[in-house]
C-alpha atoms as a PDB file:
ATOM      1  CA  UNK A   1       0.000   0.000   0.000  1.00  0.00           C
ATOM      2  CA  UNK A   2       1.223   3.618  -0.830  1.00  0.00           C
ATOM      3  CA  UNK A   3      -0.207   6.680   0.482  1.00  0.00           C
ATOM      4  CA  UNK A   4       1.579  10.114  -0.256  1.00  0.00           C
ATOM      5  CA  UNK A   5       4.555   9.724   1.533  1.00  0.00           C
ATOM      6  CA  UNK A   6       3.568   6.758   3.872  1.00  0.00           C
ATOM      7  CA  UNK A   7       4.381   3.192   2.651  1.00  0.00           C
ATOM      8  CA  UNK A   8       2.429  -0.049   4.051  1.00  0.00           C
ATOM      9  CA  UNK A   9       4.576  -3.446   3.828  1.00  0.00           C
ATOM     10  CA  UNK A  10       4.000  -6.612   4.902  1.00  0.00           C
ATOM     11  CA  UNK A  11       7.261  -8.644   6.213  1.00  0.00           C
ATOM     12  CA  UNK A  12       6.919 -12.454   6.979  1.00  0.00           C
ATOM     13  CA  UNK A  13       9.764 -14.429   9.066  1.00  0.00           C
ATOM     14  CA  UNK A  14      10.480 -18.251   8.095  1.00  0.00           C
ATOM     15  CA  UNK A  15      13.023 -20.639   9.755  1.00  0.00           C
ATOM     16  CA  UNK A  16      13.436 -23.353  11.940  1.00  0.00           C
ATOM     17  CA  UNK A  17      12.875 -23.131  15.513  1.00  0.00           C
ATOM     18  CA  UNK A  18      15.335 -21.452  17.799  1.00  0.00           C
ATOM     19  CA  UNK A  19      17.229 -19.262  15.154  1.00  0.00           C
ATOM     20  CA  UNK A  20      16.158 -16.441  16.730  1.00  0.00           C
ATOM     21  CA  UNK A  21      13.304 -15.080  14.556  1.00  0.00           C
ATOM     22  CA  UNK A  22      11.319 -13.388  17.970  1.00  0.00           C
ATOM     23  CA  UNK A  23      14.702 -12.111  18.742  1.00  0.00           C
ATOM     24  CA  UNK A  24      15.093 -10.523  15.299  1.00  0.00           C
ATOM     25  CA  UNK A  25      11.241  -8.853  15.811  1.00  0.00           C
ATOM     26  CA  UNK A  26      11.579  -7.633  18.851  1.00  0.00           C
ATOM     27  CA  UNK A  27      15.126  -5.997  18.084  1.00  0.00           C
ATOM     28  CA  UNK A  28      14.233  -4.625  15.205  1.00  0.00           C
ATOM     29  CA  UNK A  29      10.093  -3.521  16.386  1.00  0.00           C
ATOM     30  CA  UNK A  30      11.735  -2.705  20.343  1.00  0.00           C
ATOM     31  CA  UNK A  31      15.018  -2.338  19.988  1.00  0.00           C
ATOM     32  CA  UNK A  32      15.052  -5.123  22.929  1.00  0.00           C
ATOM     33  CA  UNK A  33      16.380  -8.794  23.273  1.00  0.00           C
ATOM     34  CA  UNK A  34      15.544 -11.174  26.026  1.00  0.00           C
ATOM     35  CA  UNK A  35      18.118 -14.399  26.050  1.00  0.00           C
ATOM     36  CA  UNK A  36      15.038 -16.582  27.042  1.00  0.00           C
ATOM     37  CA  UNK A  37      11.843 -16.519  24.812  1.00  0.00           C
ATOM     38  CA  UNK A  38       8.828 -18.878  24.576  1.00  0.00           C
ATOM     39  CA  UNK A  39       8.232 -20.599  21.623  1.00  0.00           C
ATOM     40  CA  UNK A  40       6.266 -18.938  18.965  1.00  0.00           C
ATOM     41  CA  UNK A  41       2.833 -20.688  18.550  1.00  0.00           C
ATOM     42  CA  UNK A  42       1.154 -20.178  14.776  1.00  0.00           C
ATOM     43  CA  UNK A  43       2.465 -16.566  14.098  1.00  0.00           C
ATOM     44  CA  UNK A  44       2.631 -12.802  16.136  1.00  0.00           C
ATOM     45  CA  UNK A  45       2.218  -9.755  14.962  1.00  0.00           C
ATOM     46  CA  UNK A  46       4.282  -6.561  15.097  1.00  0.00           C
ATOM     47  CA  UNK A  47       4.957  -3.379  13.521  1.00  0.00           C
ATOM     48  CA  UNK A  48       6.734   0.076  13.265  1.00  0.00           C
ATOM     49  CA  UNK A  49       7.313   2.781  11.360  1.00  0.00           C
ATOM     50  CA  UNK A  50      11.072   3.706   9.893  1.00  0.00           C
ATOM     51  CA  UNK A  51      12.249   6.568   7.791  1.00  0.00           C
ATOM     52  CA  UNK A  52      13.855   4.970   4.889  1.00  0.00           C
ATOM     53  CA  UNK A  53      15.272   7.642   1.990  1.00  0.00           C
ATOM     54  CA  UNK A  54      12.529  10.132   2.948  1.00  0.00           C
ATOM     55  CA  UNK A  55       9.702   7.591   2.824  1.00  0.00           C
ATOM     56  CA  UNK A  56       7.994   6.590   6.096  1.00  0.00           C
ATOM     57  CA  UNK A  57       7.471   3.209   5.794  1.00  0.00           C
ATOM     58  CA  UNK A  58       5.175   0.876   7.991  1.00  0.00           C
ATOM     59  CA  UNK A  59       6.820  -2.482   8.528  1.00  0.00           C
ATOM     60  CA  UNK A  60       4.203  -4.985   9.122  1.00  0.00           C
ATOM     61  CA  UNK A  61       6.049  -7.679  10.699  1.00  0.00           C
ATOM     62  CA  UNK A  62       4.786 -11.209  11.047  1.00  0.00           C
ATOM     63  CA  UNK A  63       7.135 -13.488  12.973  1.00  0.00           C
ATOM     64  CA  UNK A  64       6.182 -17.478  12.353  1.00  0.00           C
ATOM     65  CA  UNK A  65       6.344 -20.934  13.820  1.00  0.00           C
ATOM     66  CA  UNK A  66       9.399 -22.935  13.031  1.00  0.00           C
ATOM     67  CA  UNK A  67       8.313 -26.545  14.704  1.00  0.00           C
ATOM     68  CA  UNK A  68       7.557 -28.540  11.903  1.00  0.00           C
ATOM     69  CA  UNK A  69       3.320 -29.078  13.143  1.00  0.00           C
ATOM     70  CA  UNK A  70       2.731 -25.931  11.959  1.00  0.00           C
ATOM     71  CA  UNK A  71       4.229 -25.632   8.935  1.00  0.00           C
ATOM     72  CA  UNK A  72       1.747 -26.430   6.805  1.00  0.00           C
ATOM     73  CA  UNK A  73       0.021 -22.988   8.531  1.00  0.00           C
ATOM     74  CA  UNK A  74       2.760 -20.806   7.573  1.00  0.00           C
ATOM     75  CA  UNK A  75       2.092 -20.543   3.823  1.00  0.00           C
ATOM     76  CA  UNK A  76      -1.405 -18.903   4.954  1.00  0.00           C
ATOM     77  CA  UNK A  77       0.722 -15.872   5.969  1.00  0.00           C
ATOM     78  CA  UNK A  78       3.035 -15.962   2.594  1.00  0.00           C
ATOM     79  CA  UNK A  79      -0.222 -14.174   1.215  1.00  0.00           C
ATOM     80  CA  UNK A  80       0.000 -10.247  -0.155  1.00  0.00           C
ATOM     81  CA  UNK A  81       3.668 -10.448   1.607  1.00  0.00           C
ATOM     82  CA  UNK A  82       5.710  -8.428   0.133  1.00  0.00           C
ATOM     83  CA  UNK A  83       8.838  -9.837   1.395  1.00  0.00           C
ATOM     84  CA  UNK A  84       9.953 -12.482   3.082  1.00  0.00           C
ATOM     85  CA  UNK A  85      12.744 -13.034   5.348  1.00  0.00           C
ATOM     86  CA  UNK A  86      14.907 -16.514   6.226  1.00  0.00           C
ATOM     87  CA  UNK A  87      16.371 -16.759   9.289  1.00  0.00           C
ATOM     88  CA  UNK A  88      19.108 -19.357   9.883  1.00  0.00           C
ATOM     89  CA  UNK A  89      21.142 -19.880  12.930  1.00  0.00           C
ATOM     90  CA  UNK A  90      25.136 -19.616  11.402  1.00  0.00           C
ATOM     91  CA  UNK A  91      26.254 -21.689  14.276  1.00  0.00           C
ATOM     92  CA  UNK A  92      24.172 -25.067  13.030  1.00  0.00           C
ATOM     93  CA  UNK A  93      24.301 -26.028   9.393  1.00  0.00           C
ATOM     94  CA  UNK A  94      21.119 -27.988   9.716  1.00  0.00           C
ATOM     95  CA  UNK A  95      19.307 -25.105  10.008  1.00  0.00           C
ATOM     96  CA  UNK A  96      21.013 -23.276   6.867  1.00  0.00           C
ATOM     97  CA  UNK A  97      19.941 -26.174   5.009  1.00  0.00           C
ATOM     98  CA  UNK A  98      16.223 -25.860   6.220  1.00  0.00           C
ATOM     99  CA  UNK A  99      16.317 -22.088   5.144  1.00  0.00           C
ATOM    100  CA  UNK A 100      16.879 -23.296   1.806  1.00  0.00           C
ATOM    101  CA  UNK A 101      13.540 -25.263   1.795  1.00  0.00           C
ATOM    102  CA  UNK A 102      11.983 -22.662   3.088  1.00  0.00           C
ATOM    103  CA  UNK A 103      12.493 -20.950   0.226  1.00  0.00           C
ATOM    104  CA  UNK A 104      11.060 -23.172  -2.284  1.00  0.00           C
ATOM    105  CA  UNK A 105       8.531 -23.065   0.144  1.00  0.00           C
ATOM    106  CA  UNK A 106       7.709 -19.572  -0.429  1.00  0.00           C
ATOM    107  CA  UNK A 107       8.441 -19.272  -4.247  1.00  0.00           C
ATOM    108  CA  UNK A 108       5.492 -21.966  -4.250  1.00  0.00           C
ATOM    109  CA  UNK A 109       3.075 -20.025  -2.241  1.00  0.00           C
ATOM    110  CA  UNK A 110       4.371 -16.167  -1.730  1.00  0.00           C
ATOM    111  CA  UNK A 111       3.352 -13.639  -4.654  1.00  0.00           C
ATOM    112  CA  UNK A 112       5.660 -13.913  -7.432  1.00  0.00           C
ATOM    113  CA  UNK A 113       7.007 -10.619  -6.822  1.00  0.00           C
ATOM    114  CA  UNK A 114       8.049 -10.884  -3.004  1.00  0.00           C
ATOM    115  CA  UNK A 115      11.406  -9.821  -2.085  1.00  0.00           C
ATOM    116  CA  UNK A 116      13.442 -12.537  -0.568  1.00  0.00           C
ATOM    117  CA  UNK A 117      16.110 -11.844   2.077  1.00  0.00           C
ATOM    118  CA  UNK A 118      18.270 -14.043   4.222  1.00  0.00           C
ATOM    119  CA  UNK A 119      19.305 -13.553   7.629  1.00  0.00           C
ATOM    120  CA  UNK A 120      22.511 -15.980   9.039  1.00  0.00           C
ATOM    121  CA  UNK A 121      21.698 -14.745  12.927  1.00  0.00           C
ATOM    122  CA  UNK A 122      23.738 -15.318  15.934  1.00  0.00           C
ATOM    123  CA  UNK A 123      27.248 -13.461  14.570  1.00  0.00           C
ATOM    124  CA  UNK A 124      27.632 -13.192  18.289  1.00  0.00           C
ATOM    125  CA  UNK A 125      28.339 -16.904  18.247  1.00  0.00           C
ATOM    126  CA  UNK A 126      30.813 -16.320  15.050  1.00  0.00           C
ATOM    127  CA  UNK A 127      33.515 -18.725  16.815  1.00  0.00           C
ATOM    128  CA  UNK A 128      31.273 -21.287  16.654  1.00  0.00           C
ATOM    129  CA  UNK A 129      30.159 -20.774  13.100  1.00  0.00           C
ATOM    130  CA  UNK A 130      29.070 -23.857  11.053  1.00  0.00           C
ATOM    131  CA  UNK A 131      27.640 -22.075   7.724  1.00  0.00           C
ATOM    132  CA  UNK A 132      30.365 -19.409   6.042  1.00  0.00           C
ATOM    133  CA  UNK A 133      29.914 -16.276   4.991  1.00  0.00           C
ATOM    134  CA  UNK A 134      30.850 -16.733   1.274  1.00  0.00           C
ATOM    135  CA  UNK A 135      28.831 -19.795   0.910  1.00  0.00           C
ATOM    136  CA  UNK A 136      25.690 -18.215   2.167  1.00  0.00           C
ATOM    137  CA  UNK A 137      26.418 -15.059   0.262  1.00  0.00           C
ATOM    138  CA  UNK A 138      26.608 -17.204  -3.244  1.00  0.00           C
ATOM    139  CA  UNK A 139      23.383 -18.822  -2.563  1.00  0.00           C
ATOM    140  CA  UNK A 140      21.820 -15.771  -1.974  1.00  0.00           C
ATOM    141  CA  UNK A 141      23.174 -14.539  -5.252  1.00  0.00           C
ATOM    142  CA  UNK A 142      21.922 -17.495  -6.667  1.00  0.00           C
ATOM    143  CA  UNK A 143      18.069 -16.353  -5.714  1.00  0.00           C
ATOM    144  CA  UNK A 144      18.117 -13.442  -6.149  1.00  0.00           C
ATOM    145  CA  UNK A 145      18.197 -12.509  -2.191  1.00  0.00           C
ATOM    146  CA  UNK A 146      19.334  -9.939   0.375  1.00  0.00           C
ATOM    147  CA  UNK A 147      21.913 -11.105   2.326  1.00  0.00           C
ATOM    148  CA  UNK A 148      23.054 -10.101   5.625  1.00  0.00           C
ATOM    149  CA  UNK A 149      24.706 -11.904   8.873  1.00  0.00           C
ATOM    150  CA  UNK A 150      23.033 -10.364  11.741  1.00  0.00           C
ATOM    151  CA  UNK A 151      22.677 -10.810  15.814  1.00  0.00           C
ATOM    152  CA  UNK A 152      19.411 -10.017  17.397  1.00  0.00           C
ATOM    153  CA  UNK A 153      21.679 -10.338  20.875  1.00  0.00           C
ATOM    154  CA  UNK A 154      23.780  -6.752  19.790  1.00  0.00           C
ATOM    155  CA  UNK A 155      21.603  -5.425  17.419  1.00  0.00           C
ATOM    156  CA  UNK A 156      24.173  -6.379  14.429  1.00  0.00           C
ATOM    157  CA  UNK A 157      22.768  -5.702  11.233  1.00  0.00           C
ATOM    158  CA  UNK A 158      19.029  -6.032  12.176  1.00  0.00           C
ATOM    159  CA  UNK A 159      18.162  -2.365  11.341  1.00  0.00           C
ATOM    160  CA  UNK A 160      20.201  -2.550   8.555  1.00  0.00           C
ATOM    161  CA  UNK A 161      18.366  -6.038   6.534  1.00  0.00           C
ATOM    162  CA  UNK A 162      15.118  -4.373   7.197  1.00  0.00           C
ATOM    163  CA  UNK A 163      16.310  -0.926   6.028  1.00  0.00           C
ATOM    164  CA  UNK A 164      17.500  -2.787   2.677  1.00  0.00           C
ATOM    165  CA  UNK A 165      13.978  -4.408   1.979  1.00  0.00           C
ATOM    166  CA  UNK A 166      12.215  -0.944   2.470  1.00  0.00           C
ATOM    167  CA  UNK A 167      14.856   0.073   0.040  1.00  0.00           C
ATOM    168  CA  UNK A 168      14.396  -2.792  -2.501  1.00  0.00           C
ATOM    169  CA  UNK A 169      10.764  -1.811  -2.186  1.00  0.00           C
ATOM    170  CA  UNK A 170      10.689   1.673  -3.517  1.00  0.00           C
ATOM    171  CA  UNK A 171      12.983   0.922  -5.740  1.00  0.00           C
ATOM    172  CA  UNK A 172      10.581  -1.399  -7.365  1.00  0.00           C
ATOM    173  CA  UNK A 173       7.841   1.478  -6.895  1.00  0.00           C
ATOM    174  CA  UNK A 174       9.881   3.783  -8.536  1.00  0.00           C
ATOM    175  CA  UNK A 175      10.692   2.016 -11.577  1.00  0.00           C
ATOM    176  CA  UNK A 176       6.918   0.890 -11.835  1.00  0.00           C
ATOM    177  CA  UNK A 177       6.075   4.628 -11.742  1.00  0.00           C
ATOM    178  CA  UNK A 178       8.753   5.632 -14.877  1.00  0.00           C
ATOM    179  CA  UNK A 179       7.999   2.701 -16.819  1.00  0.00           C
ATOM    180  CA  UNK A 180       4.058   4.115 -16.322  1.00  0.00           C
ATOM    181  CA  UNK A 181       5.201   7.685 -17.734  1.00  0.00           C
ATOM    182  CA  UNK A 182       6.964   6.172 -20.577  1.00  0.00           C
ATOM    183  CA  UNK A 183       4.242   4.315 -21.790  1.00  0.00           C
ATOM    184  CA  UNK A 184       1.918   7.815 -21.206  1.00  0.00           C
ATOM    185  CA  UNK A 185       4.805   9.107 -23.292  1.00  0.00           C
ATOM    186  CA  UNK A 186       4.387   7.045 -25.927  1.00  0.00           C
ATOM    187  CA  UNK A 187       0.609   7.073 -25.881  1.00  0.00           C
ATOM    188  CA  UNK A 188       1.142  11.154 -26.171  1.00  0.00           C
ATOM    189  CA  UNK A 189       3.291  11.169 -29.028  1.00  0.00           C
ATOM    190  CA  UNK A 190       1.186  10.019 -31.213  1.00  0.00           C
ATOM    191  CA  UNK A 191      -0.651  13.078 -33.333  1.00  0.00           C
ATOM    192  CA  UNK A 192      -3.849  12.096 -34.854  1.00  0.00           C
ATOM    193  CA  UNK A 193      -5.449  13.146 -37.981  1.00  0.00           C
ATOM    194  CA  UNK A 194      -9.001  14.003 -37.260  1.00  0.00           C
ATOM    195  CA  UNK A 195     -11.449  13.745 -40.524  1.00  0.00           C
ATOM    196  CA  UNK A 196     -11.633  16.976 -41.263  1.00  0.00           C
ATOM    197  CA  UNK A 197      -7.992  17.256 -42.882  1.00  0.00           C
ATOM    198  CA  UNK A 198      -7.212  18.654 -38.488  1.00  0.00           C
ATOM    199  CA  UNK A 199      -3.905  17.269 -36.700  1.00  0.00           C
ATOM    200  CA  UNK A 200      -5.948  15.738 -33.082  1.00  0.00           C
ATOM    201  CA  UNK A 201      -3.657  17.951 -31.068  1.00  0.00           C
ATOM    202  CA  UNK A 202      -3.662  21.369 -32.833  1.00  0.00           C
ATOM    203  CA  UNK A 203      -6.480  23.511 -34.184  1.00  0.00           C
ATOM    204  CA  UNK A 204      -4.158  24.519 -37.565  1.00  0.00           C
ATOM    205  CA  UNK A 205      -5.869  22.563 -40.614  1.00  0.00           C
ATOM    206  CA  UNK A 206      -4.050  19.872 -42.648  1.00  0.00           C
ATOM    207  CA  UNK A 207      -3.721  21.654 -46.340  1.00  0.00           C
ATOM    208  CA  UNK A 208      -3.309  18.028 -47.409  1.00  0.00           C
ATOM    209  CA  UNK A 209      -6.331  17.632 -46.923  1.00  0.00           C
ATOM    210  CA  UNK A 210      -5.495  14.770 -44.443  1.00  0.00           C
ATOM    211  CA  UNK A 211      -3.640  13.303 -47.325  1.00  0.00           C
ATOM    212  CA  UNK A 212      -0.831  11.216 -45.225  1.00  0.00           C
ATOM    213  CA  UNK A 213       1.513  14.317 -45.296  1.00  0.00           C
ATOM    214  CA  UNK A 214       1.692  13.557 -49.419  1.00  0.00           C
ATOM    215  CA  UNK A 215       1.323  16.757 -51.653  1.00  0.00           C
ATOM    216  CA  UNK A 216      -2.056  16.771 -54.006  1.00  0.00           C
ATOM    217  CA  UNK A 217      -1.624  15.968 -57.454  1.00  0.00           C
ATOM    218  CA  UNK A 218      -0.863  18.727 -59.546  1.00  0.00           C
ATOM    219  CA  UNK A 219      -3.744  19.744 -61.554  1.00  0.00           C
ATOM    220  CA  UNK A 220      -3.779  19.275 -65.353  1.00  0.00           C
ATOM    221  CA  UNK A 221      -4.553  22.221 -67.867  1.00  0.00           C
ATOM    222  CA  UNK A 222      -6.208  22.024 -70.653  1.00  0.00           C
ATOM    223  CA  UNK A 223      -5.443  23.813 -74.129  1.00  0.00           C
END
């Protein structure tokens, strides 16, 4: 949704349980973290407004269940997202490799359109890393996704993942509005010959006659 200078988006967290995709909300929505957190049941809700490149833009935040019995609940939120964002915990492979099923997960049932970012969380836990940075940043490549390593524990990159959907998202708006005023363009630029020898945009008459631009035939004399 776009009003003025307000912007409406819809964000939806995926990943398996216990990579931290609470701790992500509430960082980003709070700007708090709390080491122990009850498991999210079905989804929450959150959201907050953030300036991003003069645009206010309201981040509708919808943070999911990653135990497997509700999975099959989770595509019900892909709907009108316009992005959505996979957590993984860069301390346990396992999970990396169940961010990349969520993903075909999504491309199944989000729009076609949603922006796709990928979070490896706990960078706090970096000596203990099990996924690497390069690896994670060529699949992300590879889909066409936002990449970032992030820690909901300091606040490491959380502000900045969600700064670069907003981003991604006017940019998209932006270049749907030019590509609109092109094709307005075009439409304008072409000038109609009305039938009465008139060009459609000028109130000069055609002294062809609204013969295609051609000259008349030149007139033949008798004796």
């Amino acid at each position: 949704m776009n009003t003025g200078n307000k912007v409406e988006i819809k964000v939806v967290l995926v990943g398996s349980v216990g990579v931290g995709k609470t701790s992500t909300v509430l960082r980003f929505i709070k700007d708090n973290f709390k080491e122990y957190l009850e498991t999210t049941i079905g989804a929450s809700y959150m959201s907050r407004n953030m300036t991003v490149e003069d645009m206010v833009i309201n981040y509708n935040v919808w943070d999911t269940a990653g135990q497997e019995k509700f999975h099959s609940l989770v595509p019900l939120y892909f709907r009108k997202a316009t992005a959505v964002l996979v957590v993984y915990d860069l301390s346990r492979q396992k999970t990396y490799e169940d961010a990349k099923q969520w993903v075909k997960a999504l491309r199944n049932h989000a729009p076609e359109n949603a922006i796709i970012a990928l979070a490896g969380n706990k960078l706090d836990l970096a000596n203990l890393r099990d996924v690497e940075t390069e690896e994670a940043k060529q699949y992300a490549n590879e889909i066409g996704a936002i990449f970032r390593e992030t820690s909901a524990k300091d606040s490491t990159g959380i502000i900045q993942i969600f700064e670069e959907i907003g981003r991604t998202h006017l940019n998209r708006i932006g270049e749907s509005r030019r590509a609109d005023r092109r094709d307005d363009n075009r439409g304008h630029g072409n000038v109609g010959v009305n039938a009465g020898g008139h060009d459609a945009d000028s109130d000069v008459p055609n002294l062809n006659g609204g013969n295609n631009g051609t000259s008349p035939p030149p007139r033949r004399i008798c004796c």
